[in-house]
Protein backbone atom coordinates (compact mmCIF):
# COMPACT_ATOMS: atom_id res chain seq x y z
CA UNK A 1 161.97 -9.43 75.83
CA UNK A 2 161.24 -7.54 72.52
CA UNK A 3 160.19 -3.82 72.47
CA UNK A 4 158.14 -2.25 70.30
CA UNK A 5 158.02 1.29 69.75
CA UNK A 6 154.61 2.68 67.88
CA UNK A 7 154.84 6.12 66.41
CA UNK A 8 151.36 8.06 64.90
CA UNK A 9 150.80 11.69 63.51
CA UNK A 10 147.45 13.15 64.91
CA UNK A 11 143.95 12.75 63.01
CA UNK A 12 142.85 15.70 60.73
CA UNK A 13 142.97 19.19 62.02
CA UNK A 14 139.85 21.96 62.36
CA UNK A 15 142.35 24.16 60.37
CA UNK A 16 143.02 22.53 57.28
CA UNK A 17 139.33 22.11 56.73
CA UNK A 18 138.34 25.35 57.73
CA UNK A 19 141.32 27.47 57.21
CA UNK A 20 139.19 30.66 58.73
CA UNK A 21 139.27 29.23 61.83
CA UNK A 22 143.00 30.94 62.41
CA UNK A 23 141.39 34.16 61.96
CA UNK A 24 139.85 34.26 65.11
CA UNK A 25 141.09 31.03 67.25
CA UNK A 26 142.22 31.98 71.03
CA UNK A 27 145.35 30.26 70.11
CA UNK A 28 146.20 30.44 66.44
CA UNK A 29 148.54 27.59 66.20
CA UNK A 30 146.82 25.08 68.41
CA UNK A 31 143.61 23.62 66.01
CA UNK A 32 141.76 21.10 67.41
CA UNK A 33 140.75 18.16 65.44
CA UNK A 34 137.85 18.33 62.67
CA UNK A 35 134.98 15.98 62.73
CA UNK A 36 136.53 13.63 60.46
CA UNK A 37 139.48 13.81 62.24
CA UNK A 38 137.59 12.06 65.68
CA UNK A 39 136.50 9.39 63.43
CA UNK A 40 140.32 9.06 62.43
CA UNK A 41 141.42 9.05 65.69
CA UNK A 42 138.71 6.51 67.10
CA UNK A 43 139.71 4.18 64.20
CA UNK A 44 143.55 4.60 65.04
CA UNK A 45 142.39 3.57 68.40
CA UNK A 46 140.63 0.53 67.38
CA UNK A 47 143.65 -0.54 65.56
CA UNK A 48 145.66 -0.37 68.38
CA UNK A 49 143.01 -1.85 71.12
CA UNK A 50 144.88 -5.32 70.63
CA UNK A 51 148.63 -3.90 71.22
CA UNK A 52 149.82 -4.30 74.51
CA UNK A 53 151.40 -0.69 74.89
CA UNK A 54 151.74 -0.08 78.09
CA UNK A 55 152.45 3.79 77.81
CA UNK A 56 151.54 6.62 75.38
CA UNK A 57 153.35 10.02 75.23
CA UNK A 58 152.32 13.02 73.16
CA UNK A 59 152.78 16.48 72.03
CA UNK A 60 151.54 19.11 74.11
CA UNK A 61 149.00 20.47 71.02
CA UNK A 62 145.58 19.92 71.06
CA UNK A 63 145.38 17.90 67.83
CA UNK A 64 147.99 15.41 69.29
CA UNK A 65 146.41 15.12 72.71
CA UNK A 66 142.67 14.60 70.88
CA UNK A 67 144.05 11.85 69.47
CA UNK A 68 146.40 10.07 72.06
CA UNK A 69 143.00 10.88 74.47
CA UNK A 70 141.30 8.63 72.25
CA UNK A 71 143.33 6.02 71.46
CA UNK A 72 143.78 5.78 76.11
CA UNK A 73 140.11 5.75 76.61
CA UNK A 74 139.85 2.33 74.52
CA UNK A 75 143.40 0.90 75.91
CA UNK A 76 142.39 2.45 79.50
CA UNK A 77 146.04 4.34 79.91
CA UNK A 78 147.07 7.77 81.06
CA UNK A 79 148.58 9.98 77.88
CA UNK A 80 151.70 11.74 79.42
CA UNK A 81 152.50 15.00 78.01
CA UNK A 82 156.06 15.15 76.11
CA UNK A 83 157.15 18.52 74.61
CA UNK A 84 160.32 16.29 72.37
CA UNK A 85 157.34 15.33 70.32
CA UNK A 86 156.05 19.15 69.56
CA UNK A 87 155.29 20.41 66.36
CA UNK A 88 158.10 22.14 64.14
CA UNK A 89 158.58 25.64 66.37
CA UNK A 90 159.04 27.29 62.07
CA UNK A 91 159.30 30.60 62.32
CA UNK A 92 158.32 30.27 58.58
CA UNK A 93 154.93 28.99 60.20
CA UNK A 94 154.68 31.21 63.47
CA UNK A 95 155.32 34.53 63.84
CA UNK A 96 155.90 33.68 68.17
CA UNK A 97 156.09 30.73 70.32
CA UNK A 98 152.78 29.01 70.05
CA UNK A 99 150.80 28.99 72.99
CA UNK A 100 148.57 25.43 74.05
CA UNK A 101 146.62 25.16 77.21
CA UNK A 102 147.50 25.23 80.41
CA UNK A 103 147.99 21.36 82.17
CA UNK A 104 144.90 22.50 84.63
CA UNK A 105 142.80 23.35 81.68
CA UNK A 106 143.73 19.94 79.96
CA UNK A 107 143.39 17.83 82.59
CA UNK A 108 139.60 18.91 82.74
CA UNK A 109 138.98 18.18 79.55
CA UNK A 110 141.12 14.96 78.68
CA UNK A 111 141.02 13.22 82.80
CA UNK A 112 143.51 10.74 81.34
CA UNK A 113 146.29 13.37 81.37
CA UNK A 114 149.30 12.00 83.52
CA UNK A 115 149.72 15.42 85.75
CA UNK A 116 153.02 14.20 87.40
CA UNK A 117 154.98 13.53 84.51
CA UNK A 118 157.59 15.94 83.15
CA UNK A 119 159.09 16.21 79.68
CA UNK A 120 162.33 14.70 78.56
CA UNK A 121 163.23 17.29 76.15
CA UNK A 122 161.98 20.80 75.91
CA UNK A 123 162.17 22.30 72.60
CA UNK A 124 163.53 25.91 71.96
CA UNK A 125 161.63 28.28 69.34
CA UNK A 126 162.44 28.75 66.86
CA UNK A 127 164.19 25.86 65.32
CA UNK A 128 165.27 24.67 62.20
CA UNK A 129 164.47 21.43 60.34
CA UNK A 130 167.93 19.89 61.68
CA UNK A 131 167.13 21.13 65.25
CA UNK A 132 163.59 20.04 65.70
CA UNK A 133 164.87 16.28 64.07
CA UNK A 134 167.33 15.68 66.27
CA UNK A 135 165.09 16.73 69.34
CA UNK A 136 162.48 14.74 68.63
CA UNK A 137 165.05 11.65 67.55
CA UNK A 138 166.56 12.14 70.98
CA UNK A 139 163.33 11.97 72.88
CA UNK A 140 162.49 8.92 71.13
CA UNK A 141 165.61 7.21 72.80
CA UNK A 142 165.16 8.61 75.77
CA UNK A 143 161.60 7.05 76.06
CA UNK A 144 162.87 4.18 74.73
CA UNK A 145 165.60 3.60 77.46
CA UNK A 146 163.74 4.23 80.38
CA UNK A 147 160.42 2.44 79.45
CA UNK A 148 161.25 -0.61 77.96
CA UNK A 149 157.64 -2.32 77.48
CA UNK A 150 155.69 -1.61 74.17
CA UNK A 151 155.21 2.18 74.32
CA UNK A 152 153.12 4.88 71.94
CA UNK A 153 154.90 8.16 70.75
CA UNK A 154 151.77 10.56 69.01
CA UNK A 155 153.37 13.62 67.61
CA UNK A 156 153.32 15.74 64.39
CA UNK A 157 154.80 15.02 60.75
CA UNK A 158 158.13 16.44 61.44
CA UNK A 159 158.24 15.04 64.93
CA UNK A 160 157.40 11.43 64.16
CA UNK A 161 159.94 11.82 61.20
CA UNK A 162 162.97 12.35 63.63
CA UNK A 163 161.65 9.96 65.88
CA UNK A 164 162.21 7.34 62.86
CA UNK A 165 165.60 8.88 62.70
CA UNK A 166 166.79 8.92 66.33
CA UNK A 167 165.83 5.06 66.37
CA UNK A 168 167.01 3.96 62.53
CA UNK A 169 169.42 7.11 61.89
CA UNK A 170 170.53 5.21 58.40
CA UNK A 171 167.10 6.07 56.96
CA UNK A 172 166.97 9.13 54.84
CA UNK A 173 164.76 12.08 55.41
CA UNK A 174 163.28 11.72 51.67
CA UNK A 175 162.07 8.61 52.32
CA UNK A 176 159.81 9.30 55.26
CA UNK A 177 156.60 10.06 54.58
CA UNK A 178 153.90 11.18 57.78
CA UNK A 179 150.24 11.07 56.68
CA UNK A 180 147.91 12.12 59.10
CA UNK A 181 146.75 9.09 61.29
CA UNK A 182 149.22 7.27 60.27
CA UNK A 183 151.13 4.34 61.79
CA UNK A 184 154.84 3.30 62.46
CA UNK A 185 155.89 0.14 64.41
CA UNK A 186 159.43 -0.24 65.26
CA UNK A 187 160.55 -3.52 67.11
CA UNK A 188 163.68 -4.21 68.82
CA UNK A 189 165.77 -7.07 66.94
CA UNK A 190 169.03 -8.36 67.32
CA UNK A 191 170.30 -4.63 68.98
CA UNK A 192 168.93 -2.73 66.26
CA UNK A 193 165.29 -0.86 65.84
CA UNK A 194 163.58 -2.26 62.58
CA UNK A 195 160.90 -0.99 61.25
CA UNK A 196 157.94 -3.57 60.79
CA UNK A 197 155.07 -1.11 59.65
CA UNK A 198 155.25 2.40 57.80
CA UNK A 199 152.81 5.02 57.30
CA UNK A 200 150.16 2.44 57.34
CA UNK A 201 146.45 4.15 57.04
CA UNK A 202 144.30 0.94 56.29
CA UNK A 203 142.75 1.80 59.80
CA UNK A 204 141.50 5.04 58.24
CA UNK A 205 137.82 4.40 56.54
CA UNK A 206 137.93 5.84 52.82
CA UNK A 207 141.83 6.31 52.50
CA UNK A 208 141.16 9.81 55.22
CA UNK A 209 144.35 10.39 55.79
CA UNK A 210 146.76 9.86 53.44
């Protein structure tokens, strides 16, 4: 049976539209999504409605599970929570350890949370490029192992970029590029993952995105 593997960055964040929202956010380094950034993730979901993924696994940020929430509602799966596919813990980018919401808090807002699950891979802050690569390479292969239908991975730019490289590690880093809402399909072939679909946006209305 071939597997596919689907990788996507979150939509658009509150943030980089309205970069005062850090000044006084509860938790600085968790955004949620802008407006335009639910219509991103509702047309990532429509793109997928056809796919017969059978699981989807995200970061623990609130952009990331936004989106994965989304894209479960229209293919009527639970989103399990998977801190391998966390954002880049830069110190660079945060002066502590960010902070998202509780899993009782979640699971309120976002019903389709799976509360049993438990993370593969926790990542350690902070990290460097190399470190937070390889973590979210190895979760990739983890998830790939043990569920072997057609399975989602939602993360962040740097996460979905060493997910690429845990499953084709002869790609180079230069080459990867992660817009936001983007798409990756990786199917299993002849006992190698190839990639079938890269950064793909034409779900995205307007080139959003890219």
């Amino acid at each position: 049976m071939v597997q596919t593997v689907w990788l996507a960055r979150h939509a658009n964040r509150l943030d980089f539209v309205n970069p005062d929202w850090f000044l006084t956010a509860k938790r600085r380094y968790d955004p949620p999504l802008s407006d335009d950034g639910m219509i991103q993730a509702y047309q990532l979901a429509q793109r997928l409605r056809s796919q017969k993924i059978s699981q989807i696994f995200v970061s623990p940020f609130l952009r990331t599970i936004q989106t994965a929430h989304t894209v479960a509602t229209i293919l009527n799966l639970e989103v399990k929570i998977e801190s391998g596919l966390s954002e880049w813990l830069n110190s660079d980018w945060m002066t502590h350890h960010p902070e998202t919401a509780p899993l009782s808090e979640l699971k309120v807002l976002f019903p389709r949370i799976d509360t049993i699950y438990r993370s593969k891979v926790i990542p350690q802050y902070p990290e460097t490029e190399a470190q937070v690569l390889s973590r979210a390479g190895l979760t990739a292969k983890l998830l790939a192992a043990e569920y072997t239908d057609d399975i989602l991975l939602l993360g962040h730019s740097a996460s979905v970029a060493g997910c690429i490289l845990g499953l084709s590690p002869k790609t180079y880093l230069q080459d990867i590029k992660v817009p936001l809402c983007s798409l990756f399909q990786f199917v299993y072939d002849d006992l190698q993952w190839v990639c079938e679909l890269k950064a793909d946006t034409n779900h995205l209305d307007g080139g959003l995105g890219t």
